[in-house]
N, C-alpha and C. Protein backbone atom coordinates (compact mmCIF):
# COMPACT_ATOMS: atom_id res chain seq x y z
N UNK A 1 209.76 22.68 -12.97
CA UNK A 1 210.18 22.94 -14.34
C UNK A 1 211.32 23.96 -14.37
N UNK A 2 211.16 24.82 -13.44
CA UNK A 2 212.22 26.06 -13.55
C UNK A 2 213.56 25.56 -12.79
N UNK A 3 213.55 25.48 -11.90
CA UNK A 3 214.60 24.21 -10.98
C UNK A 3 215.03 23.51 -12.33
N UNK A 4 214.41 22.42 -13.09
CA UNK A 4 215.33 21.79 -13.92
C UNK A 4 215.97 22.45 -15.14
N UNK A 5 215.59 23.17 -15.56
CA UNK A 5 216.20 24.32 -16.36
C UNK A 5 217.28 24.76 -15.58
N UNK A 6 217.11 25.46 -15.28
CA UNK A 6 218.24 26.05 -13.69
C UNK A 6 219.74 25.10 -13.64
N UNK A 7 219.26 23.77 -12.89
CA UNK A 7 220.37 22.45 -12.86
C UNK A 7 221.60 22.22 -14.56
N UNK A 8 219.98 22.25 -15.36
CA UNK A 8 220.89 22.23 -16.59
C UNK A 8 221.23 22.90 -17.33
N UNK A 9 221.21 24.18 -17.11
CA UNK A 9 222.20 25.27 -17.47
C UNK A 9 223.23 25.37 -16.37
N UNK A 10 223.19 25.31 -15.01
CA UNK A 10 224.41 25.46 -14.39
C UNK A 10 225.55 24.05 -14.74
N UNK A 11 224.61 22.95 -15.14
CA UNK A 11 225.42 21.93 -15.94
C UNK A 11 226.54 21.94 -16.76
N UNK A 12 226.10 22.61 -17.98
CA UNK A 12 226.55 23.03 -19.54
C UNK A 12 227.47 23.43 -19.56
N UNK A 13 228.11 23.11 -20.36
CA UNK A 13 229.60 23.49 -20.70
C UNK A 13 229.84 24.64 -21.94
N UNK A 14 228.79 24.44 -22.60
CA UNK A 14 228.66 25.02 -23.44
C UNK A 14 229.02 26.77 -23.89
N UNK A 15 230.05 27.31 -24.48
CA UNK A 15 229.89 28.66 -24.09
C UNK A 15 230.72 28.99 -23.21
N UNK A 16 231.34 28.13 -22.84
CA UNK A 16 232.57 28.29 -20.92
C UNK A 16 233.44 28.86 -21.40
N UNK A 17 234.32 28.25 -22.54
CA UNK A 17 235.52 29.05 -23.65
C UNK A 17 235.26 30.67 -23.58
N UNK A 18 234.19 31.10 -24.61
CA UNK A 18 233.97 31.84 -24.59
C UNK A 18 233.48 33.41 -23.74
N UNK A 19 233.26 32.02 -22.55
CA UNK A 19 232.80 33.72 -21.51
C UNK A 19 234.63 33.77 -20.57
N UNK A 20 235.26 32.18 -20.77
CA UNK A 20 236.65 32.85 -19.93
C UNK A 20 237.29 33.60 -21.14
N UNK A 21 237.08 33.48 -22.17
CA UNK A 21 238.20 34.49 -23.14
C UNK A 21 237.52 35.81 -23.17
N UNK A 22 236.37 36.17 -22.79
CA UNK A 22 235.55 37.51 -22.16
C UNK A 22 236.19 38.30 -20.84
N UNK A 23 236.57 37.10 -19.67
CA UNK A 23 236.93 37.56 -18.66
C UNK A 23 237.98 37.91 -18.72
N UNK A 24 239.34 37.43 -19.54
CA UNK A 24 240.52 37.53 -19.74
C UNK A 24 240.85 38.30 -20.64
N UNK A 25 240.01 38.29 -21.45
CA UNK A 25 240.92 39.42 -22.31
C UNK A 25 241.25 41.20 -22.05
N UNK A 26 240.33 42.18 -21.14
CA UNK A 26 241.03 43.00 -20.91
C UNK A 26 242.35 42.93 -20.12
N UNK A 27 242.44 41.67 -19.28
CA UNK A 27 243.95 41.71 -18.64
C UNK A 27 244.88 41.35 -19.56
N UNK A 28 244.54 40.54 -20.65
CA UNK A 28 245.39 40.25 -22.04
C UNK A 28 245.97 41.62 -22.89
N UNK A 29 245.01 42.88 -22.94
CA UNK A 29 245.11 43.49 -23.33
C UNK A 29 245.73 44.60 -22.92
N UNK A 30 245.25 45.17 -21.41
CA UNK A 30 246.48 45.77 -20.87
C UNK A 30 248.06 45.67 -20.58
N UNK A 31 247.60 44.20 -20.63
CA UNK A 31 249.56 43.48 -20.41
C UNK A 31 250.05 43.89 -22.31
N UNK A 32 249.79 44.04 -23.16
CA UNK A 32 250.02 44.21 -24.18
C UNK A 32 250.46 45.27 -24.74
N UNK A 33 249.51 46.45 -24.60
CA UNK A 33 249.67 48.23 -24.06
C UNK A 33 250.84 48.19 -23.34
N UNK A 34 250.77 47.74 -21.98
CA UNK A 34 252.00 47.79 -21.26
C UNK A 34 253.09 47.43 -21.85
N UNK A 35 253.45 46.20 -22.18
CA UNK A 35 254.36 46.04 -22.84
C UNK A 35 255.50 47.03 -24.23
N UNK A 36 254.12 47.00 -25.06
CA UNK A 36 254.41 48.09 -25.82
C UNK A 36 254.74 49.54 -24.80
N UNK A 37 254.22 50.30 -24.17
CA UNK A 37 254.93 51.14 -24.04
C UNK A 37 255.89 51.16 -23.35
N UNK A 38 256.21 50.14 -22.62
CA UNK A 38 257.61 49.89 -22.30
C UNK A 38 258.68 49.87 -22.88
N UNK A 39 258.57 49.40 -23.94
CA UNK A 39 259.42 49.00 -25.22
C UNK A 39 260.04 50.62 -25.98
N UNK A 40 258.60 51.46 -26.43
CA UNK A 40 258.17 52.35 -26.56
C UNK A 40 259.27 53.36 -26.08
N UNK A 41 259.40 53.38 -25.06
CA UNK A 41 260.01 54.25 -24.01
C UNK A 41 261.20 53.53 -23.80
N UNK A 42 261.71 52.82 -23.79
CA UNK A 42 262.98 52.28 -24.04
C UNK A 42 263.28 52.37 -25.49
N UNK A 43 263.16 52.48 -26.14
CA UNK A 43 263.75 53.05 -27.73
C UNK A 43 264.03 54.26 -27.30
N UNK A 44 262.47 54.83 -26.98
CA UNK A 44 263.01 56.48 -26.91
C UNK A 44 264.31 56.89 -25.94
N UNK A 45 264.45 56.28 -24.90
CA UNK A 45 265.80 56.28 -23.94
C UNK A 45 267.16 56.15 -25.06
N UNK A 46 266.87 55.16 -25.55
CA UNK A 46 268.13 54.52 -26.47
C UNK A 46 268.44 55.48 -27.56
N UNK A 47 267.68 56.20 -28.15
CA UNK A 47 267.76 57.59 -29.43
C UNK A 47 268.30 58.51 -28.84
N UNK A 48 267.55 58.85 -27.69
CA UNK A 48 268.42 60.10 -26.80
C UNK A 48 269.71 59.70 -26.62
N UNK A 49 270.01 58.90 -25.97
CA UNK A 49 271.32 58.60 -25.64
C UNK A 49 272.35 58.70 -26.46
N UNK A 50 271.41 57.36 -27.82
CA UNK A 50 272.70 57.84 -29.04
C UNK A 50 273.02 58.99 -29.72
N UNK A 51 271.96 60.15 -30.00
CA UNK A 51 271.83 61.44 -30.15
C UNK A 51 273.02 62.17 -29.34
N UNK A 52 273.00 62.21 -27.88
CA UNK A 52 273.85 62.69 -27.27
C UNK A 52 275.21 62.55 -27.50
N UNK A 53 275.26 61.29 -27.80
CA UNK A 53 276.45 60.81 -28.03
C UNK A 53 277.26 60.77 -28.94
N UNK A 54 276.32 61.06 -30.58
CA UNK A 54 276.90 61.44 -31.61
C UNK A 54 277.33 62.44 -31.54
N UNK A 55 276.59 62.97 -31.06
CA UNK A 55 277.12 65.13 -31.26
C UNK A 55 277.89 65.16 -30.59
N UNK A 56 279.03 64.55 -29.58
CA UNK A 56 280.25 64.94 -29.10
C UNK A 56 281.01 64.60 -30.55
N UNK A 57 280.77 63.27 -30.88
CA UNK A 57 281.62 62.40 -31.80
C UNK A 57 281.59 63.43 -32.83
N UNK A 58 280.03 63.68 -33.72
CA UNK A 58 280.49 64.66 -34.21
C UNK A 58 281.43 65.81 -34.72
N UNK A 59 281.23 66.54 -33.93
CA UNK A 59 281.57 67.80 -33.52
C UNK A 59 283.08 67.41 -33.20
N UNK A 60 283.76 66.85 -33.13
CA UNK A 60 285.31 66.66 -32.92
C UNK A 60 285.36 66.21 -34.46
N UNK A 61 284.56 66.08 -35.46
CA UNK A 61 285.16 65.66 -36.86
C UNK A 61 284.37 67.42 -37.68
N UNK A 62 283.77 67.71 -37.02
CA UNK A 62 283.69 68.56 -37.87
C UNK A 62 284.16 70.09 -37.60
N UNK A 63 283.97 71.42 -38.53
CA UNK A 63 284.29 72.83 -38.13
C UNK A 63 283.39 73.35 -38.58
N UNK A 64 283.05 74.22 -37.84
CA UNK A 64 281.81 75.54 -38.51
C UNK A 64 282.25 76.80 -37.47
N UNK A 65 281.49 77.70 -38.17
CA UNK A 65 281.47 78.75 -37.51
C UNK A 65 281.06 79.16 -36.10
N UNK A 66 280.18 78.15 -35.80
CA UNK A 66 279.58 78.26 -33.98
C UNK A 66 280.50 77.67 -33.07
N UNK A 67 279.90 78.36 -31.98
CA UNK A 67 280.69 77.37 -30.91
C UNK A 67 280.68 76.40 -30.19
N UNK A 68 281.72 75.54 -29.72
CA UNK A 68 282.01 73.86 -29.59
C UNK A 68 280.16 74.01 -29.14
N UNK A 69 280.22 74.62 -28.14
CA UNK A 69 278.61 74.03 -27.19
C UNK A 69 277.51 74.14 -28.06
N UNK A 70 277.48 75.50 -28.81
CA UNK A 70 276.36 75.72 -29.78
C UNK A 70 276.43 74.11 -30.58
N UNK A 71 277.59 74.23 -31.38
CA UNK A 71 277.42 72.79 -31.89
C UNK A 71 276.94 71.64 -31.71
N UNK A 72 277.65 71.36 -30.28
CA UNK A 72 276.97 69.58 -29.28
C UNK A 72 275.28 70.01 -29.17
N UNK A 73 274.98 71.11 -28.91
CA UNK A 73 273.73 71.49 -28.70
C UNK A 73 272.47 71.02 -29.60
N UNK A 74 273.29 71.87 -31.27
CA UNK A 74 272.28 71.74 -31.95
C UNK A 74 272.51 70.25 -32.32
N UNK A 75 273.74 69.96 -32.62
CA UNK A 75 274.21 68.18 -33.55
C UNK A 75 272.83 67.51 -32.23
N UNK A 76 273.20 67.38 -31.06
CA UNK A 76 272.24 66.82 -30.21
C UNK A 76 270.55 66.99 -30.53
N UNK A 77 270.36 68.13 -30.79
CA UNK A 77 268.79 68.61 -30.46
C UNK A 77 268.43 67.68 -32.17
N UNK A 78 269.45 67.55 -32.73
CA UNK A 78 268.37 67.65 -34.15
C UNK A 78 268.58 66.50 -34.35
N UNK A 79 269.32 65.11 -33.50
CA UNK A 79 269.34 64.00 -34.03
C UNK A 79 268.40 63.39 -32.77
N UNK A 80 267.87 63.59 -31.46
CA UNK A 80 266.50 63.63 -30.61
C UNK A 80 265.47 63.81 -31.55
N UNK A 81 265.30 64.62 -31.97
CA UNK A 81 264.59 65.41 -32.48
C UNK A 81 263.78 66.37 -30.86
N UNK A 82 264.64 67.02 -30.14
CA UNK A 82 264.37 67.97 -29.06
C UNK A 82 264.94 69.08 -29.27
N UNK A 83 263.85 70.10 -28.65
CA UNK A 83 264.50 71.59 -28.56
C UNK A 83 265.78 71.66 -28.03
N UNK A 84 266.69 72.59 -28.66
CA UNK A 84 267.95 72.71 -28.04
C UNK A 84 268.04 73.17 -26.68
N UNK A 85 266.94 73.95 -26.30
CA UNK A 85 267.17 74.10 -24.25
C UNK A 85 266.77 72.84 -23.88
N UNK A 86 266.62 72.16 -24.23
CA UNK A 86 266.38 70.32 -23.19
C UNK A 86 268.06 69.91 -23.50
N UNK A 87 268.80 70.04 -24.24
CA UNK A 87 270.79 69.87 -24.25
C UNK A 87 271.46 71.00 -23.11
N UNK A 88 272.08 70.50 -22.20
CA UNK A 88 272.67 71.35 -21.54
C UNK A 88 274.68 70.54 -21.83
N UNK A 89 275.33 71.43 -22.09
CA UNK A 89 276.77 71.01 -21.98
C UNK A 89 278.04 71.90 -21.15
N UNK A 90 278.07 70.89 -20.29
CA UNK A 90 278.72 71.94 -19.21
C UNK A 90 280.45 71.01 -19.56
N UNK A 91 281.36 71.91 -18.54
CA UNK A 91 282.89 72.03 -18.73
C UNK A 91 283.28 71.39 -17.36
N UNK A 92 283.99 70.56 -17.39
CA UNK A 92 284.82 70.41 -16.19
C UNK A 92 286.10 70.03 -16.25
N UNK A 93 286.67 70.28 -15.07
CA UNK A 93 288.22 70.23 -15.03
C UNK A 93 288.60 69.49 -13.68
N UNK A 94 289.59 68.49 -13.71
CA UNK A 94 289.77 67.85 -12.49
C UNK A 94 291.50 68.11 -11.89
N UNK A 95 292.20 68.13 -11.13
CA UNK A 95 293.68 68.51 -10.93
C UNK A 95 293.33 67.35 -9.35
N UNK A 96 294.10 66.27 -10.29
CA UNK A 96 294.58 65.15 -9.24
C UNK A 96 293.92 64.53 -8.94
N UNK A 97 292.13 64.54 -9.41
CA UNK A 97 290.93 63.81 -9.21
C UNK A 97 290.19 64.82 -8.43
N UNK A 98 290.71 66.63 -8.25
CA UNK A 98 289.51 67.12 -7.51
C UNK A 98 289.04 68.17 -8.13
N UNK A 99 287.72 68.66 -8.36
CA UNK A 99 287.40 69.16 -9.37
C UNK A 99 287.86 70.64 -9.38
N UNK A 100 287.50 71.65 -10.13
CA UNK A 100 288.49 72.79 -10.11
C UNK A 100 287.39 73.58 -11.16
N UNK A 101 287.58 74.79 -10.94
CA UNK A 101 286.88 75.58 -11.80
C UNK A 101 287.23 75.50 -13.23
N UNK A 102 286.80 75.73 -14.27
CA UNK A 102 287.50 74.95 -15.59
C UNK A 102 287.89 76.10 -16.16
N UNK A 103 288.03 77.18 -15.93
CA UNK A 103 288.83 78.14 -16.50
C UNK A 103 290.22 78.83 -15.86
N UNK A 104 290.53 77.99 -14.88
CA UNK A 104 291.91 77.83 -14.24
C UNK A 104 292.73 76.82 -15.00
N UNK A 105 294.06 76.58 -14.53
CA UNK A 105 294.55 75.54 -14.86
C UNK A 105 295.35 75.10 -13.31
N UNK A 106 295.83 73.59 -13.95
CA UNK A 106 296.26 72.61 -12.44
C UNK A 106 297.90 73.25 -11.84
N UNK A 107 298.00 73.01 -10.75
CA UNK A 107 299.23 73.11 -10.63
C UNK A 107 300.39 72.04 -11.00
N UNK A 108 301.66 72.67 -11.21
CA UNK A 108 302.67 72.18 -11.93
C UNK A 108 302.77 70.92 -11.12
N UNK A 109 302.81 69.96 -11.96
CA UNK A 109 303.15 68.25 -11.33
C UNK A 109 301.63 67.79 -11.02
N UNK A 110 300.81 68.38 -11.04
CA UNK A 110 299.20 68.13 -10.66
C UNK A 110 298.74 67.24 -12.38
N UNK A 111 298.10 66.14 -11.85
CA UNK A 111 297.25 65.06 -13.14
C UNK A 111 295.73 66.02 -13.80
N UNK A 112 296.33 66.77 -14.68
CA UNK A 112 295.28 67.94 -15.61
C UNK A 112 294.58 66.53 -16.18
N UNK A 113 292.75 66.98 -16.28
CA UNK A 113 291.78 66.29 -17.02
C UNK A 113 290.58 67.29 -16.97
N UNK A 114 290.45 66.94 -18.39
CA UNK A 114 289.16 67.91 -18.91
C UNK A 114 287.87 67.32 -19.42
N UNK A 115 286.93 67.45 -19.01
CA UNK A 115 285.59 66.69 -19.75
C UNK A 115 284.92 68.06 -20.37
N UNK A 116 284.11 67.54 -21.17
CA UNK A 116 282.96 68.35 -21.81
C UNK A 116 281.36 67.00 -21.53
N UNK A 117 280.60 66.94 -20.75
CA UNK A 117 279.51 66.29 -20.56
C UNK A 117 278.25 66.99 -21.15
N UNK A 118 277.70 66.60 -21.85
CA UNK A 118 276.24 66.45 -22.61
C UNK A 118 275.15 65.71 -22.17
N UNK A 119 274.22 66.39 -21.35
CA UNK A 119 272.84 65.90 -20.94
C UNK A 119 271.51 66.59 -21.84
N UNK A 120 270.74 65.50 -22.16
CA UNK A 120 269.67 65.50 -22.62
C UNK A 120 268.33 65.32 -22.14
N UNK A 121 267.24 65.70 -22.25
CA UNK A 121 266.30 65.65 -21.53
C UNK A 121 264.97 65.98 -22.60
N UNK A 122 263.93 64.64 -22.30
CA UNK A 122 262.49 64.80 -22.85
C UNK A 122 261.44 63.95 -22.41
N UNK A 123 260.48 63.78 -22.59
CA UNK A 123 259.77 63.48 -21.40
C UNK A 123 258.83 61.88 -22.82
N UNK A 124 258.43 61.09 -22.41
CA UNK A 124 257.32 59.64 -23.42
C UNK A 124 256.27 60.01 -22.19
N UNK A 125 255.08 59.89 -23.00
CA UNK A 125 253.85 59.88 -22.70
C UNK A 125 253.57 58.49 -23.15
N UNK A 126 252.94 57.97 -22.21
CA UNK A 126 252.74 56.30 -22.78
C UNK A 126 251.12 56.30 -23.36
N UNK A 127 250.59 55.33 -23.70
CA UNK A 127 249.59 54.68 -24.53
C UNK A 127 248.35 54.92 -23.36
N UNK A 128 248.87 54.36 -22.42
CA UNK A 128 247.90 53.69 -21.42
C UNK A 128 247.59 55.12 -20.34
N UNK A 129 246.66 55.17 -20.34
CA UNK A 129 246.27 56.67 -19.17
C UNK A 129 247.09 56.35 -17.82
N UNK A 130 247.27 56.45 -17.01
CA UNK A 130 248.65 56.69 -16.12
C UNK A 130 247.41 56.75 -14.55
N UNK A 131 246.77 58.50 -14.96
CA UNK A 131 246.30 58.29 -13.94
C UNK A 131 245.04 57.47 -13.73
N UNK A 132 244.49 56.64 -14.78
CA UNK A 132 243.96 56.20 -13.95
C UNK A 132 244.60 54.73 -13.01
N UNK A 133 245.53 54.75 -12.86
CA UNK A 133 246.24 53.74 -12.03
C UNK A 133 246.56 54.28 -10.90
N UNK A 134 246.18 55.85 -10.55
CA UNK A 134 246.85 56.48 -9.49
C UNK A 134 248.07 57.63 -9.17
N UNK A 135 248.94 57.34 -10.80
CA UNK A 135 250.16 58.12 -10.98
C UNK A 135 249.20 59.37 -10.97
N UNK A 136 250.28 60.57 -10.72
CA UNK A 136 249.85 62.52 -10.68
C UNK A 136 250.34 62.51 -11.93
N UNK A 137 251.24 62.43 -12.59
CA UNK A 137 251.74 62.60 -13.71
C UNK A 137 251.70 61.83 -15.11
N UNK A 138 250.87 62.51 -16.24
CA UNK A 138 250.83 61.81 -17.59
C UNK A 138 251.85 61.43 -18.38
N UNK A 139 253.02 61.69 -18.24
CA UNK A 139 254.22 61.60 -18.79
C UNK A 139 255.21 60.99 -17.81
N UNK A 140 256.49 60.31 -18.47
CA UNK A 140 258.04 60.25 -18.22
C UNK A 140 258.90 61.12 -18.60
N UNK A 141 259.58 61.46 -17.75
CA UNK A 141 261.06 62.43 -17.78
C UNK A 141 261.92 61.01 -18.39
N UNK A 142 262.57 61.50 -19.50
CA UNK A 142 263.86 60.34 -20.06
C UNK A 142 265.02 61.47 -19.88
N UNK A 143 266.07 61.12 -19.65
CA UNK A 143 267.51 61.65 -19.11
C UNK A 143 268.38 61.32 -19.90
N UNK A 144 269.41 61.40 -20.27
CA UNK A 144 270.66 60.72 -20.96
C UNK A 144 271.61 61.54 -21.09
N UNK A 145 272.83 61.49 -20.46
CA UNK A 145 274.20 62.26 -20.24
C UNK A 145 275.28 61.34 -21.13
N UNK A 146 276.07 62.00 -21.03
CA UNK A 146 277.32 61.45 -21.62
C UNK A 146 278.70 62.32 -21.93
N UNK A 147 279.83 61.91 -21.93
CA UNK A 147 281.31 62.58 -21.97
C UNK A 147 282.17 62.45 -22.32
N UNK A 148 283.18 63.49 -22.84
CA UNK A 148 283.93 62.77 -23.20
C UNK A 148 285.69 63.31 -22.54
N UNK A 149 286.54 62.66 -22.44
CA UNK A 149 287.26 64.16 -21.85
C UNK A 149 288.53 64.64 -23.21
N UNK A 150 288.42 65.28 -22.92
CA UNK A 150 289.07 66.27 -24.15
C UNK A 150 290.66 66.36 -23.61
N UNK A 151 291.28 66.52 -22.68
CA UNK A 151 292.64 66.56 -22.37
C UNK A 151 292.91 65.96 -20.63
């Protein structure tokens, strides 16, 4: 009696749908999470960047009382929405393609070029716990530089 019970439940079809959409769906669901914070974190890349990038643009249309860097700094920090020490804007100077301290100038007949570069920095924490996959770290570092040269 138990044997044929047995046969015809391992038979049955009945219910099969349902226990593979059981087995599948946390891998349905992590691929989903994943996705999203991929996405997630690629926006956030893409804001920084354009952030960075306004505040040069900026700041060449506008005047205030601070200075050029204070400016790229804050125009930067407040369109991130990041603290202004995560903006660093440094000076460079090139004479003939080799770089040069930027408060010199090139020698006569030498190809003078000046940048002002703007890097940004903040970190996406994604959705999905990290370590338990193994990563040490709960977060991403996002980066985004940019320049422009001024003469």
């Amino acid at each position: 009696m138990m044997q044929k019970l047995m046969r015809k439940l391992a038979r049955s079809t009945e219910g099969a749908a349902t226990i593979e959409l059981a087995l599948i769906t946390p891998i349905l669901a992590t691929l989903l999470i994943g996705v999203v914070d991929i996405t997630t974190a690629f926006n956030r890349k893409l804001e920084l960047e354009q952030a960075v990038q306004r505040s040069i643009e900026r700041v060449m249309q506008t005047t205030t009382d601070e200075t050029v860097e204070a400016n790229i700094k804050q125009e930067a920090a407040e369109a991130a929405g990041i603290p202004e020490d995560n903006v660093t804007v440094t000076y460079s100077l090139t004479c003939d393609g080799t770089t040069t301290a930027y408060n010199t100038d090139c020698a006569v007949g030498q190809v003078e070029v000046r940048y002002v570069n703007v890097a940004a920095t903040t970190t996406f924490t994604p959705m999905f716990p990290l370590a338990k996959l193994g990563m040490t770290q709960d977060h991403f570092v996002i980066n985004a530089e940019t320049g422009i040269r001024t003469a």
